[in-house]
Every structure is written in structure tokens, then in C-alpha cells.
Protein backbone atom coordinates (compact mmCIF):
# COMPACT_ATOMS: atom_id res chain seq x y z
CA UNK A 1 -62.16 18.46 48.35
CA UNK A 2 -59.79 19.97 45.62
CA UNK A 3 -57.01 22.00 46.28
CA UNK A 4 -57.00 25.76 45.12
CA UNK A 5 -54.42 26.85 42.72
CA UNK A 6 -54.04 30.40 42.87
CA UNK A 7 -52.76 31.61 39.48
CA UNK A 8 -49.32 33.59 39.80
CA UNK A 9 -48.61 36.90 37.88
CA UNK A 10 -48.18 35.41 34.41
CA UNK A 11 -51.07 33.14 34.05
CA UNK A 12 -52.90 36.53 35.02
CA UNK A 13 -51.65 38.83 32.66
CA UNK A 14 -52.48 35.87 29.95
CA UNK A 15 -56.31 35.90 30.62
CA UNK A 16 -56.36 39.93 30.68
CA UNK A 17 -55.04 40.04 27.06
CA UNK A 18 -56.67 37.36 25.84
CA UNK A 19 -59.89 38.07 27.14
CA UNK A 20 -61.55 38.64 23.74
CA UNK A 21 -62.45 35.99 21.13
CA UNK A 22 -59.25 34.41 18.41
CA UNK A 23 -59.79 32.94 15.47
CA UNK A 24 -57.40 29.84 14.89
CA UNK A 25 -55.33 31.75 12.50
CA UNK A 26 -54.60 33.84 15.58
CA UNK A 27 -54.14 31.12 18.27
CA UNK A 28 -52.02 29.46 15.88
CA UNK A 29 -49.96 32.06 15.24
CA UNK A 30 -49.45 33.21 19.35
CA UNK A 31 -48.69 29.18 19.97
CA UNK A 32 -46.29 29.31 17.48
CA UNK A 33 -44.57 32.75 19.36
CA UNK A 34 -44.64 30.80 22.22
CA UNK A 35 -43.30 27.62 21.22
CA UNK A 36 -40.07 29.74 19.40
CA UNK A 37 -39.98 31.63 23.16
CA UNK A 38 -39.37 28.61 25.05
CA UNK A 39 -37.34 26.71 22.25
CA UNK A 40 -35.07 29.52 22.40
CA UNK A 41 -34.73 29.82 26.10
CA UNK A 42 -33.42 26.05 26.09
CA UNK A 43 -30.94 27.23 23.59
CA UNK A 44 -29.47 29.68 25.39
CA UNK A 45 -29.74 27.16 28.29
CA UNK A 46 -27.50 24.58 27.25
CA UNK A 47 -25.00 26.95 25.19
CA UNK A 48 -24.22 28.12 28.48
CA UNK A 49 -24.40 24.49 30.08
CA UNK A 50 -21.89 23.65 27.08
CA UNK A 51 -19.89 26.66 27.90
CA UNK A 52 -19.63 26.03 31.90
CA UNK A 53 -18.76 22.02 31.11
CA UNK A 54 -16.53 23.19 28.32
CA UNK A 55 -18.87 20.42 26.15
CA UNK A 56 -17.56 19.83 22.60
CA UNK A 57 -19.63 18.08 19.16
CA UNK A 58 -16.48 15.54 19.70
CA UNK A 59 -17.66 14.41 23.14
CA UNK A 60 -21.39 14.62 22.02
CA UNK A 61 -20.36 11.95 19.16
CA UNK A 62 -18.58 9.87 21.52
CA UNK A 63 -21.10 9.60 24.10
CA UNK A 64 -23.68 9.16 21.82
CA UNK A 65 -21.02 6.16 20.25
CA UNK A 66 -21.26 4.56 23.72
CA UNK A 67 -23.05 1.82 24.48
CA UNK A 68 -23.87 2.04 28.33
CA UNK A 69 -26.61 -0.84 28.12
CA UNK A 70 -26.78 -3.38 31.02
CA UNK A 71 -25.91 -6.56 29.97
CA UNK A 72 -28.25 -9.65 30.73
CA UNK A 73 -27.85 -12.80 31.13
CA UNK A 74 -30.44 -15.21 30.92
């Protein structure tokens, strides 16, 4: 037997306004809101990860510069 999910706040407020029929100009268009939602929530994420760490592009290029491979012998 399956669990049950129980759907929080969200997820129910979702199906209530979209409880009528899109056309795919319209569901593209609300995926693309969404997707610019979330891509700017990581944004704002790791400025402020940057900012806490005190980050810098200079120690972005060198650890992207580093090679941290394992070596193997065979």
C-alpha cells in the first residue's frame, strides 16, 4: 500500500487557480514566471553566501584553476 501525501498550503492554492483550462501559450508563459522565481531566489542565495564567506571572482578563478583530481596509478 502507497503512502498518502497530503499536499501542503502551496500545492493547494496552485490547483484552486489553475482549476480552469490553459492553452500552451499560457502554461508556457506561467513556467517561464516560475522558472525566473526560483532562478532568482538562488541569486539572492549565493550573493548572500558570497557575502557571509566574503567569496571573490579571484577565488572563483582559482578554484576553478585547481586541479583536485585523484591521481591513479595503474
Amino acid at each position: 500500500m502507497e503512502a498518502v501525501t497530503k499536499l501542503n498550503s502551496m500545492q493547494m492554492f496552485m490547483l484552486k487557480i489553475f482549476d480552469r483550462q490553459l492553452n500552451s501559450k499560457q502554461e508556457q508563459e506561467i513556467k517561464q514566471l516560475l522558472a525566473e522565481y526560483f532562478a532568482k531566489q538562488i541569486d539572492e542565495e549565493m550573493d548572500e553566501i558570497w557575502e557571509t564567506r566574503g567569496l571573490s571572482q579571484k577565488e572563483l578563478d582559482k578554484g576553478l584553476n585547481t586541479h583536485k583530481r585523484t591521481k591513479y596509478t595503474h
